[in-house]
Structures are given as C-alpha cells and as structure tokens.
N, C-alpha and C. Protein backbone atom coordinates (compact mmCIF):
# COMPACT_ATOMS: atom_id res chain seq x y z
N UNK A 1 23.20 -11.17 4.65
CA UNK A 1 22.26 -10.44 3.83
C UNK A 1 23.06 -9.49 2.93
N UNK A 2 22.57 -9.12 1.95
CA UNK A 2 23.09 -7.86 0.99
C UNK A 2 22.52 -7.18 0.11
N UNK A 3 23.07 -6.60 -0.40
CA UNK A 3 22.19 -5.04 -1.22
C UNK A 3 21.17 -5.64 -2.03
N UNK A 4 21.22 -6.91 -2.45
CA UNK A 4 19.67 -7.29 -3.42
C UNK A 4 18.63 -7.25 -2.33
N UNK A 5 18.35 -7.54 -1.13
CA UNK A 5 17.34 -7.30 -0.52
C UNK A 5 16.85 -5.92 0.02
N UNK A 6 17.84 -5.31 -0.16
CA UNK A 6 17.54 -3.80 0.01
C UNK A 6 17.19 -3.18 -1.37
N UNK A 7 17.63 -3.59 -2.34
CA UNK A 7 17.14 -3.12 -3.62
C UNK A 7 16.06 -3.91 -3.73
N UNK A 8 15.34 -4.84 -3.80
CA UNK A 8 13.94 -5.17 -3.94
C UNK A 8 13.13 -4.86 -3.22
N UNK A 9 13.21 -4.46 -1.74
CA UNK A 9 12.38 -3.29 -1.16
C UNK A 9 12.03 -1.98 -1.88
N UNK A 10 13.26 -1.87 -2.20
CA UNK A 10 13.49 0.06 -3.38
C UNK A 10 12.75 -0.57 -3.87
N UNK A 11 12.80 -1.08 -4.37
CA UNK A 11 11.91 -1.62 -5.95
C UNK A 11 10.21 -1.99 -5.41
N UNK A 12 10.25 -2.36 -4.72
CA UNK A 12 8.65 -2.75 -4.19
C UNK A 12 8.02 -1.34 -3.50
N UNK A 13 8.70 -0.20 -2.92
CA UNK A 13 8.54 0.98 -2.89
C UNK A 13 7.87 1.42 -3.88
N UNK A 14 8.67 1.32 -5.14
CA UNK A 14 8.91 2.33 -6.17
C UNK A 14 7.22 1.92 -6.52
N UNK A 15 7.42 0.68 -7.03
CA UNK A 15 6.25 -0.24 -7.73
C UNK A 15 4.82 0.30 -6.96
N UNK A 16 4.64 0.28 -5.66
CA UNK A 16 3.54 0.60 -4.46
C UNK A 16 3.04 2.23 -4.93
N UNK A 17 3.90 3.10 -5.52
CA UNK A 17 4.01 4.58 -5.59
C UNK A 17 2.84 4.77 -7.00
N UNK A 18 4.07 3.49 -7.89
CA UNK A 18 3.30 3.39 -9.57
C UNK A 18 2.08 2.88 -9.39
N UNK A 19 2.02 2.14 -8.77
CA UNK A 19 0.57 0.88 -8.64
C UNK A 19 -0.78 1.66 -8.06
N UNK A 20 -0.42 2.46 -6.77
CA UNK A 20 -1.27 3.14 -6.29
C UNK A 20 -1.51 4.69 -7.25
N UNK A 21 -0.64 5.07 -7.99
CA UNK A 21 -0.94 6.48 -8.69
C UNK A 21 -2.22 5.83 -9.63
N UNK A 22 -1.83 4.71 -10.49
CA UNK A 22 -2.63 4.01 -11.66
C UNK A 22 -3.97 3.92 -10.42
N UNK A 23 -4.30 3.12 -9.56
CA UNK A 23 -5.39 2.85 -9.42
C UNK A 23 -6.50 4.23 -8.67
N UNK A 24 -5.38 4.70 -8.08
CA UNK A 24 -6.31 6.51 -7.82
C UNK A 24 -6.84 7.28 -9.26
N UNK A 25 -5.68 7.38 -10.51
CA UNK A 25 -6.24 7.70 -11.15
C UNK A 25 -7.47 6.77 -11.88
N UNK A 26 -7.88 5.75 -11.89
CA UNK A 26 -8.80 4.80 -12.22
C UNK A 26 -9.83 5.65 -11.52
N UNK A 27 -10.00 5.62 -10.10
CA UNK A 27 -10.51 5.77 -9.00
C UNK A 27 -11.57 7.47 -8.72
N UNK A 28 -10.66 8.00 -9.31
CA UNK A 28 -10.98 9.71 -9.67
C UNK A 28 -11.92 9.87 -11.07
N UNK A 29 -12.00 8.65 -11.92
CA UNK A 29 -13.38 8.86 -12.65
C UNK A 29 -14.49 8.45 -11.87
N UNK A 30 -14.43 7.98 -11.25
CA UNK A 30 -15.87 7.28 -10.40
C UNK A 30 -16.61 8.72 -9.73
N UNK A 31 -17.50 8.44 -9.43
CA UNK A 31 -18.44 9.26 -8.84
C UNK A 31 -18.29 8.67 -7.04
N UNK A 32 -18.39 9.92 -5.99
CA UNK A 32 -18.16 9.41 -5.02
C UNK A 32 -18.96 8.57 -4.41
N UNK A 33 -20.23 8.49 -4.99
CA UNK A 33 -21.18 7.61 -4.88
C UNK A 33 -20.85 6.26 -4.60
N UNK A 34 -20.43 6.25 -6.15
CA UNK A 34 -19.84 4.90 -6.89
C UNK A 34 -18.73 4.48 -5.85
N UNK A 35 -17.72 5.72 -5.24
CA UNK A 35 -16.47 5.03 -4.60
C UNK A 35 -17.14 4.59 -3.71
N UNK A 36 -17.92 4.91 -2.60
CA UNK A 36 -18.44 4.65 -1.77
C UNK A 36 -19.38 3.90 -1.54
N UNK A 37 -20.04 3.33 -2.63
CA UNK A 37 -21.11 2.22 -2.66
C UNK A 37 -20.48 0.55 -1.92
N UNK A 38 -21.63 0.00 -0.88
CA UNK A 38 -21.23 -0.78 -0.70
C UNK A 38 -21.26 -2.14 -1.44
N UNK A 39 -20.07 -3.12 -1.31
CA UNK A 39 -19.99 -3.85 -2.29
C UNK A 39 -18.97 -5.47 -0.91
N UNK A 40 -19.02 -6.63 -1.90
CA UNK A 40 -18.71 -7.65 -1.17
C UNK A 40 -17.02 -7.84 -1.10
N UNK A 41 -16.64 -6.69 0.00
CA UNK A 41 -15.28 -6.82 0.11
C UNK A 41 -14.87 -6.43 1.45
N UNK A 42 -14.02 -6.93 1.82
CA UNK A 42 -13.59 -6.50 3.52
C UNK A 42 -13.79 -5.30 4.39
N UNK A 43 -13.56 -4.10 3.39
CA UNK A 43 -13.57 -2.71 3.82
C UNK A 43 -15.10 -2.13 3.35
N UNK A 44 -15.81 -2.77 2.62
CA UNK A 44 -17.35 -2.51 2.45
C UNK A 44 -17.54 -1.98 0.70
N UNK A 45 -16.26 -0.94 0.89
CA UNK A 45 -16.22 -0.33 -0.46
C UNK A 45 -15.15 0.13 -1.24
N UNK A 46 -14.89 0.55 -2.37
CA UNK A 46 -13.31 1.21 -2.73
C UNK A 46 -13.09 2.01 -1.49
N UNK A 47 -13.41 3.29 -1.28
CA UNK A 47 -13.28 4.35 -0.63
C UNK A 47 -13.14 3.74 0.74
N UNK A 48 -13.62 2.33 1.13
CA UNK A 48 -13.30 2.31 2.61
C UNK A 48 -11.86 1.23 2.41
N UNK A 49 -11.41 1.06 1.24
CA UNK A 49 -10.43 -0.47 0.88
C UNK A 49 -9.49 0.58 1.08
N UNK A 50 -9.70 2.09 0.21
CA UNK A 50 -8.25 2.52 -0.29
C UNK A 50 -8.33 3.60 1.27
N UNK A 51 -8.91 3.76 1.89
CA UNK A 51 -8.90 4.17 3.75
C UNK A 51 -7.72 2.90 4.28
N UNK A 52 -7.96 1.23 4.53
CA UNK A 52 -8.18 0.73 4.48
C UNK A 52 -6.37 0.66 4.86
N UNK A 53 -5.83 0.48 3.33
CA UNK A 53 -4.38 0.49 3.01
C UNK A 53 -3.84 1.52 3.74
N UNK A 54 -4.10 2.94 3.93
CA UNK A 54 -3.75 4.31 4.46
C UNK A 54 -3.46 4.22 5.42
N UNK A 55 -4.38 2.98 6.55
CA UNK A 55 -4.27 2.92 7.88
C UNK A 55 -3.08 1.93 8.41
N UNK A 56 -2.96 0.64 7.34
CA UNK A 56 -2.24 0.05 7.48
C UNK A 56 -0.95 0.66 7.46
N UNK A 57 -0.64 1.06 6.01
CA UNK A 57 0.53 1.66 5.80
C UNK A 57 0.96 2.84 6.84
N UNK A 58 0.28 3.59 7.62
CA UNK A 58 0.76 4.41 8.51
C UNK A 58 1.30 3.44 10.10
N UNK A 59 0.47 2.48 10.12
CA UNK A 59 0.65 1.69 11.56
C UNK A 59 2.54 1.05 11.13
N UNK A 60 2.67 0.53 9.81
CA UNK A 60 3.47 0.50 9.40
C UNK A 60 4.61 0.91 9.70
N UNK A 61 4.25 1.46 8.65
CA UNK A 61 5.57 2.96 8.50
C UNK A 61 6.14 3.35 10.18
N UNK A 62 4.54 3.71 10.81
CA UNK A 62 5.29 4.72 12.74
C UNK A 62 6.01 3.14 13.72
N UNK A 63 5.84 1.56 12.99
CA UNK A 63 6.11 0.51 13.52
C UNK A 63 8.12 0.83 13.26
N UNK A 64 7.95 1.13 12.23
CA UNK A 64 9.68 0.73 11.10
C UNK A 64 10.31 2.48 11.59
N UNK A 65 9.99 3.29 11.78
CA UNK A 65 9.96 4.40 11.91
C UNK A 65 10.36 4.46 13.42
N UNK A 66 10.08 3.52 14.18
CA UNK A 66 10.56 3.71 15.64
C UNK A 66 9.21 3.97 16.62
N UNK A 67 8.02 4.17 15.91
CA UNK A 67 7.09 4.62 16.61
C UNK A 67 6.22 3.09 17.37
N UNK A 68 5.54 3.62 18.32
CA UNK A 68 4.88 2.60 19.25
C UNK A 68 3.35 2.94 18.58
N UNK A 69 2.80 1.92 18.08
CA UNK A 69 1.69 2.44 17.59
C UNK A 69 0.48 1.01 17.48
N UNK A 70 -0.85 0.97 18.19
CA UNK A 70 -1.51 -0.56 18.61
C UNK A 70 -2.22 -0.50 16.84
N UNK A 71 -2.43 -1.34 16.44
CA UNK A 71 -3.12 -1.20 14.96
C UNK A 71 -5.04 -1.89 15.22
N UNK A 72 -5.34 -0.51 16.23
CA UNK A 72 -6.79 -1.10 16.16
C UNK A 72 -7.19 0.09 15.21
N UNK A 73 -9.14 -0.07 14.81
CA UNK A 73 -9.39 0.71 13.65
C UNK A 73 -8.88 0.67 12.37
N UNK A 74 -8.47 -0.66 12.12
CA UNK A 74 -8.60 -1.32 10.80
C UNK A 74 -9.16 -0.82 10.15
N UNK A 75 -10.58 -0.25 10.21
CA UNK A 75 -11.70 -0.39 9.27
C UNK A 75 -12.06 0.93 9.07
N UNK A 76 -10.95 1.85 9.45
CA UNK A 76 -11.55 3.75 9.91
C UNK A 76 -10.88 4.18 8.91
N UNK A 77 -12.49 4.95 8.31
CA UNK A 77 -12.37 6.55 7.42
C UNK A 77 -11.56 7.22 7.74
N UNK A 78 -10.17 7.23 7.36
CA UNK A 78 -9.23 8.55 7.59
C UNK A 78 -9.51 9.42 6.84
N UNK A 79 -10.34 9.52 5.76
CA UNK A 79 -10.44 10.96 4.70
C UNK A 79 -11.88 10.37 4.17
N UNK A 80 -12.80 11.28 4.68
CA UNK A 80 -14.23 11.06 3.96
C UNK A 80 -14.10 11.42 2.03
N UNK A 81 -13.27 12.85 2.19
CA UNK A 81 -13.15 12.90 0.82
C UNK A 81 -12.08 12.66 0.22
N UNK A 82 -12.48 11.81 -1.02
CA UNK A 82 -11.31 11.66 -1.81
C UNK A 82 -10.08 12.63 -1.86
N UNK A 83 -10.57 13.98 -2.59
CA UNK A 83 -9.15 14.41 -3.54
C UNK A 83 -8.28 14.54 -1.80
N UNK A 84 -8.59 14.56 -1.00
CA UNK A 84 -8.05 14.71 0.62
C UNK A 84 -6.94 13.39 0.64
N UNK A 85 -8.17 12.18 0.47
CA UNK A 85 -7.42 10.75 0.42
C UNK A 85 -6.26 10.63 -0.29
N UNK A 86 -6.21 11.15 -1.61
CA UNK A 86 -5.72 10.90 -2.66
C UNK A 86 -4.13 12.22 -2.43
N UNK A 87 -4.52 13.29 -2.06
CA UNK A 87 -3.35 13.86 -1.43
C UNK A 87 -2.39 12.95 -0.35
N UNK A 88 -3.23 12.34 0.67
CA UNK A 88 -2.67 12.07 1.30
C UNK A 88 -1.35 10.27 1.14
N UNK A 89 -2.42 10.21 0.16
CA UNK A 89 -1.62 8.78 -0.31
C UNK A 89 -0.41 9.27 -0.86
N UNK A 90 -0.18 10.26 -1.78
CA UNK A 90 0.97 10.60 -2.74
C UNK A 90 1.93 11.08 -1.51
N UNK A 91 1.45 11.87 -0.55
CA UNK A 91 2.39 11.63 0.62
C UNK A 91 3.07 10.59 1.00
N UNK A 92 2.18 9.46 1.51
CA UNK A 92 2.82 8.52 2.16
C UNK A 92 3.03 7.89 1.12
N UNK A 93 3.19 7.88 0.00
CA UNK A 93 3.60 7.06 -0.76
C UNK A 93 5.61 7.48 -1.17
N UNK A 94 5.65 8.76 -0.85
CA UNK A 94 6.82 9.52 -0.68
C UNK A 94 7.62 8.65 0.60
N UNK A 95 6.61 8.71 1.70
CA UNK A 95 7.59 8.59 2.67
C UNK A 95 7.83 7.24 2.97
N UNK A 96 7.58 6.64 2.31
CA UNK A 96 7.83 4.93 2.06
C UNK A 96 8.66 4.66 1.12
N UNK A 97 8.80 5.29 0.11
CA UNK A 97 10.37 5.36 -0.51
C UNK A 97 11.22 5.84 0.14
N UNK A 98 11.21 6.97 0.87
CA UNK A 98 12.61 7.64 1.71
C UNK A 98 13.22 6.44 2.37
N UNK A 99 11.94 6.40 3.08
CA UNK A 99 12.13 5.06 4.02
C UNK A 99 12.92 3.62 3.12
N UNK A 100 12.46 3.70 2.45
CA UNK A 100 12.71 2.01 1.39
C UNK A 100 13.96 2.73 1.29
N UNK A 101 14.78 3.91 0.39
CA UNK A 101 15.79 4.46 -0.01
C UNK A 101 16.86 4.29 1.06
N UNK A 102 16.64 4.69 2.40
CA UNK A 102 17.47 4.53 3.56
C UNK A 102 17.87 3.11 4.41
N UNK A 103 17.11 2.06 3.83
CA UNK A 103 17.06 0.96 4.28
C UNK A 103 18.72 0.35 4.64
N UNK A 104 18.73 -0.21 5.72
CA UNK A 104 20.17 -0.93 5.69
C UNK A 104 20.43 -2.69 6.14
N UNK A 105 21.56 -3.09 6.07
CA UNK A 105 21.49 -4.02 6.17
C UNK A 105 21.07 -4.36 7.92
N UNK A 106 21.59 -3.90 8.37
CA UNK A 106 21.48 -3.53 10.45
C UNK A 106 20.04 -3.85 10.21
N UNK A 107 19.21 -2.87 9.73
CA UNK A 107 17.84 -2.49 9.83
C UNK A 107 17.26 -4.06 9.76
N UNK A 108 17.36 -4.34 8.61
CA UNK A 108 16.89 -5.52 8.05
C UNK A 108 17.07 -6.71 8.80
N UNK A 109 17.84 -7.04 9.43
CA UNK A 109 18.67 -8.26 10.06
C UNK A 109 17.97 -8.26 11.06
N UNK A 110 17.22 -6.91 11.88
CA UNK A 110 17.11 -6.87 12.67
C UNK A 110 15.61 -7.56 13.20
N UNK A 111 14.90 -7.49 14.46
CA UNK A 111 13.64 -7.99 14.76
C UNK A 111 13.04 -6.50 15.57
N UNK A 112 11.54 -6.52 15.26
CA UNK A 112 10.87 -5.59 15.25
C UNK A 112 9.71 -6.37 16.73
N UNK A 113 9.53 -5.55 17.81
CA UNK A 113 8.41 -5.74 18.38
C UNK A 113 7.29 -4.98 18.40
N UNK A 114 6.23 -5.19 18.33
CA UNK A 114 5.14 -4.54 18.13
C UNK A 114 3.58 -5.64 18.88
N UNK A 115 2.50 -4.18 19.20
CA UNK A 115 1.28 -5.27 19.69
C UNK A 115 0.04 -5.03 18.42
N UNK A 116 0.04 -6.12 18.10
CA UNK A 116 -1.54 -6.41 17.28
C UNK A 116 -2.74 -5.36 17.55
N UNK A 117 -3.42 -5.84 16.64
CA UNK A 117 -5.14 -5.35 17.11
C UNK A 117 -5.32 -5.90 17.95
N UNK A 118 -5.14 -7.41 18.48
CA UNK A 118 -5.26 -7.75 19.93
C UNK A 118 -5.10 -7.10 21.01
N UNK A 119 -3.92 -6.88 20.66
CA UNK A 119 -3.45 -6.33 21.86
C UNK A 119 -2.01 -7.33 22.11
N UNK A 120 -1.92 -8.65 21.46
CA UNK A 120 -0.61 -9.08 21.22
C UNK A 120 0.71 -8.80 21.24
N UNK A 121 2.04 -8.79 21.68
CA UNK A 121 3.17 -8.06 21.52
C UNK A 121 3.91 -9.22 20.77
N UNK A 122 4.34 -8.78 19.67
CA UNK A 122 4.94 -10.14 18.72
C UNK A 122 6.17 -9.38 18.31
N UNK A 123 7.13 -10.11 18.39
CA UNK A 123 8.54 -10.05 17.35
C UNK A 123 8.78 -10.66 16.57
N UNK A 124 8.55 -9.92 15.40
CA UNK A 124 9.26 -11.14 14.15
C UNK A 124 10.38 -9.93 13.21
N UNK A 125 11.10 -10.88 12.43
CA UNK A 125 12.02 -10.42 11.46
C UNK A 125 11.47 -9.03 10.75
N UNK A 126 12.55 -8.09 10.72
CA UNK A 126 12.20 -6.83 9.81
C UNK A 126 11.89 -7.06 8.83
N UNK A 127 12.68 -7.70 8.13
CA UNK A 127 12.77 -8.31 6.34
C UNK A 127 11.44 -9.05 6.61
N UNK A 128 10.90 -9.67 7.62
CA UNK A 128 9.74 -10.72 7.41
C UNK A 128 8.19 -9.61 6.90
N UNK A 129 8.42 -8.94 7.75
CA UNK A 129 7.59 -7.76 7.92
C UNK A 129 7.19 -6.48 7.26
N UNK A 130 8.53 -6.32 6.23
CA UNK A 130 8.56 -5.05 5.65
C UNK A 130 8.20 -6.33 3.90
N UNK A 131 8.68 -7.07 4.07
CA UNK A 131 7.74 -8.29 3.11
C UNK A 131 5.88 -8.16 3.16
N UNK A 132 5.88 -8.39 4.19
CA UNK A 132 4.44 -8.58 4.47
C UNK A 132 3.62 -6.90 4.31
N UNK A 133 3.87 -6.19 4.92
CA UNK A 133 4.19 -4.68 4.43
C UNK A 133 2.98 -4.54 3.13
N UNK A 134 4.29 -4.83 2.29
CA UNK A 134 4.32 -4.40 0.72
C UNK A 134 3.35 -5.68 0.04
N UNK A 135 3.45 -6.94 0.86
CA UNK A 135 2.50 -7.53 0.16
C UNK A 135 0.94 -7.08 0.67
N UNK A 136 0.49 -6.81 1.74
CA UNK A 136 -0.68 -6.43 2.44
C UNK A 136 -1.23 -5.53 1.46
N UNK A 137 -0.47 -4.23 0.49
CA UNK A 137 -1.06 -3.12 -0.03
C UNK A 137 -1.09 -3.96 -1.50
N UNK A 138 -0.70 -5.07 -1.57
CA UNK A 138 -0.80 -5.68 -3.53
C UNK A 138 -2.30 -6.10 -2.73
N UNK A 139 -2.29 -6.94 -2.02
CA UNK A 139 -3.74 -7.44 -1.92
C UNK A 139 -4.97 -7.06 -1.71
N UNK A 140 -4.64 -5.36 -1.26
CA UNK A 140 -5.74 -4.93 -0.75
C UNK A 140 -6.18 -3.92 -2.25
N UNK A 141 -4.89 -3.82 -2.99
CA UNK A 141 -5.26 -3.05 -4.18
C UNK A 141 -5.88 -4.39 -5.04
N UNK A 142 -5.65 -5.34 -5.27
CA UNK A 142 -6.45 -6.59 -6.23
C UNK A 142 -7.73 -6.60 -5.82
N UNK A 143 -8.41 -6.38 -4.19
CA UNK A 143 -9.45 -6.13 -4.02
C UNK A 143 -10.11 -4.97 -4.96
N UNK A 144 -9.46 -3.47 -5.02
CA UNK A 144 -10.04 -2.57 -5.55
C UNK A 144 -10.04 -2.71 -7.12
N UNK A 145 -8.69 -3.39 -7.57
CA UNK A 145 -8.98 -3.52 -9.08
C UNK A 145 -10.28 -4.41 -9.40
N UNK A 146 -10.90 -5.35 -8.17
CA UNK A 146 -11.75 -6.55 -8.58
C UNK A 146 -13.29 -5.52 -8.72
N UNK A 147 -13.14 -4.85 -7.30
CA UNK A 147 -14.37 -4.02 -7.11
C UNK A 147 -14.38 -2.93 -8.17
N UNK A 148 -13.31 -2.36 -9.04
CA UNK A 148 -13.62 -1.49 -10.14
C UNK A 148 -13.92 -2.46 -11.68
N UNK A 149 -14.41 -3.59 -11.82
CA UNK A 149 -14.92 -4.49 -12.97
C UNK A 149 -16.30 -4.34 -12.56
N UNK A 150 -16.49 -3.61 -11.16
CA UNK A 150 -18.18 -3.96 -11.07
C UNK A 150 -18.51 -2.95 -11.64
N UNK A 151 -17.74 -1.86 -12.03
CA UNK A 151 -18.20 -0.58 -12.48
C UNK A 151 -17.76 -0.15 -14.13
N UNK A 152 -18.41 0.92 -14.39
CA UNK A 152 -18.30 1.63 -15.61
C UNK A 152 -16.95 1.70 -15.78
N UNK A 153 -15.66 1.59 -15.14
CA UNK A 153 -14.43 2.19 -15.50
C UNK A 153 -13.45 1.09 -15.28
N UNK A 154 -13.00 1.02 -16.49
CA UNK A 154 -11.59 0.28 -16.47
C UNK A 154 -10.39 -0.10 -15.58
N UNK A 155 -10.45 -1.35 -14.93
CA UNK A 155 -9.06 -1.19 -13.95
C UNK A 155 -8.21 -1.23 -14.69
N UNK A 156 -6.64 -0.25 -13.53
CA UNK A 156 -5.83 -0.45 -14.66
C UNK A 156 -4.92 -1.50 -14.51
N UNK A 157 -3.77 -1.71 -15.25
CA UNK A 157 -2.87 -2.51 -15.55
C UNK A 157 -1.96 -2.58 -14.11
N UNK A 158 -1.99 -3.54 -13.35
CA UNK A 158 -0.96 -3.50 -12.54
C UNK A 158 0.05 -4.58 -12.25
N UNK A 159 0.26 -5.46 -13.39
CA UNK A 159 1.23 -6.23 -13.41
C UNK A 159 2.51 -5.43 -12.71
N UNK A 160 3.39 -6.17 -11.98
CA UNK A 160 4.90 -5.72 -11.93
C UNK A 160 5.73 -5.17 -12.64
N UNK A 161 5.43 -6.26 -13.75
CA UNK A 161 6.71 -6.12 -14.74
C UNK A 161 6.54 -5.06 -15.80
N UNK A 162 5.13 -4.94 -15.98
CA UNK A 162 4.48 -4.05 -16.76
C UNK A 162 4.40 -2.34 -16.34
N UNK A 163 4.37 -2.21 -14.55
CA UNK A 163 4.28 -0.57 -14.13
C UNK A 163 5.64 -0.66 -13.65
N UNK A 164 6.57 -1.47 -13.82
CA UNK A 164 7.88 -0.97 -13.34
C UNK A 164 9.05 -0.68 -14.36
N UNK A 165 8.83 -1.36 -15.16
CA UNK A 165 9.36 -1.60 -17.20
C UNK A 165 9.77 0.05 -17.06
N UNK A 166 10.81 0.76 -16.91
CA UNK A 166 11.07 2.02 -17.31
C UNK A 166 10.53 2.98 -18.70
N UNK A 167 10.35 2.09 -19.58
CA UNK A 167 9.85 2.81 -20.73
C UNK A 167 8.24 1.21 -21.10
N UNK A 168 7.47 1.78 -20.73
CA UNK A 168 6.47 0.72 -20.46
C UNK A 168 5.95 0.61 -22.37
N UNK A 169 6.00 1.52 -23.69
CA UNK A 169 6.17 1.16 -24.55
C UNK A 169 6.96 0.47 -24.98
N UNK A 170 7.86 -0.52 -24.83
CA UNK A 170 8.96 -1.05 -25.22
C UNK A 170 8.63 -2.60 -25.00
N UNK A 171 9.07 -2.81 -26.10
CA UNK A 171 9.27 -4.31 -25.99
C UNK A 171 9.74 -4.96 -27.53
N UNK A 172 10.30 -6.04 -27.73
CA UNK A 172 10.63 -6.93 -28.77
C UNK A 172 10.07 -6.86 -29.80
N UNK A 173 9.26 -6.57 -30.24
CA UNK A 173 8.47 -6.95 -31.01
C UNK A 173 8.79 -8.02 -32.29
C-alpha cells in the first residue's frame, strides 16, 4: 500500500466537510417544518436523513477511533433542532479530517472487528471500511439532495470534481 490511498481518504475527508457545508447551507433555508416533513426516503425526512449520517458517522469514527460501539438506533434523532444539528456536524466533520490527516499505512493494512445492528461481530479490511465509510455519507446525502427537488429550494452542486476544484471559478474556457 502507499501514500495515494491515504491521500484519497484526505481527499474524501476534505470533499465530506465541502459536500456537507453546501447541503446544510441548502438545508438552513427550509423551514423546520419543511426539514421535517415526512417524505419517501429511509430516514422519513431531511432532518431525520441528515440525524441519520450523524449516527453513522459517529458509530464510525468511535469503530476507527478504537472505540467498542453496537450500531443499533440507526434511525435516532440526535438533535431535534437544527442550528444544534448543524453545529454538531461542522464538528464531526473536523474530527474526520484529523482522523483522515493522521491516517497510516499500519492503520490501513490493518482489519477492524466490530458487531452490527445485529448484533454480528465481523472483521473486514480498514481500507474496505473507511471506503464504505465515506461512501455511506455520498448516499445518504443524494437522498437529501433528491428530497430537496421536492421543495422550494435549490439543491446544491455536489459533484466531486466540482466542490473539490480549489478555485471552483476556474476553468478553460
């Protein structure tokens, strides 16, 4: 293994930080109504999708982090109110770069055990996992960009190449 897989973690960090700032701010014109209205998506609503990711990403994180942690309550309100939610994301959105920033090759190589919502105890690959990770929060945000077309407000732009582009005006023209 070598530093490109540790730099595309950085990089899928970084991207998770940009991706989630764009869709909170989307998210903060809505009325809490609106966040909270139920609608045809796994978590019921934005406000329970972007709960949703929060929970994951913490079972996560205390998994890679060294912590023993069962991932039941999938589906639990960690922050009834937003600007609460929305604090708390820019947090963990911090501590998932530190984390991504410190990454090593040891780390990576290595295998992670952990038990399911089952109750399951599974080992699979770090790299398999900290993959799956970062893809779990693209999919659960495509849910919320889908569920914000049902509404008055614009989703935003979350191509890759487009929120990671350092100077996102730029191009060939």
């Amino acid at each position: 293994m070598n530093n490109l897989l540790i730099e595309h973690f950085q990089m899928l960090a970084r991207y998770n930080a940009l991706a989630n700032s764009r869709v909170y701010d989307a998210c903060a014109k809505l009325s809490d109504t609106e966040r909270k209205k139920t609608r045809q998506a796994f978590f019921k609503s934005i406000h329970g999708t972007l709960n949703h990711i929060m929970v994951g990403d913490r079972i996560w994180m205390t998994r890679f982090e060294g912590g023993k942690i069962q991932s039941t309550g999938l589906d639990a309100i960690l922050y009834e109110d937003f600007e609460e939610l929305s604090t708390a994301r820019i947090s963990e959105d911090a501590r998932i770069e530190a984390f991504a920033s410190d990454l090593t090759e040891e780390f990576l190589a290595g295998n992670l055990q952990y038990r399911n919502s089952q109750g399951l105890i599974y080992i699979d690959p770090v790299s398999l996992l900290l993959a799956h990770f970062f893809n779990h929060q693209t999919h659960h945000r495509g849910q919320i960009h889908d569920m914000l077309t049902q509404t008055d407000i614009a989703p935003p732009v979350l191509d890759m190449h487009r929120v990671i582009r350092p100077n996102p005006e730029e191009s060939l023209k």
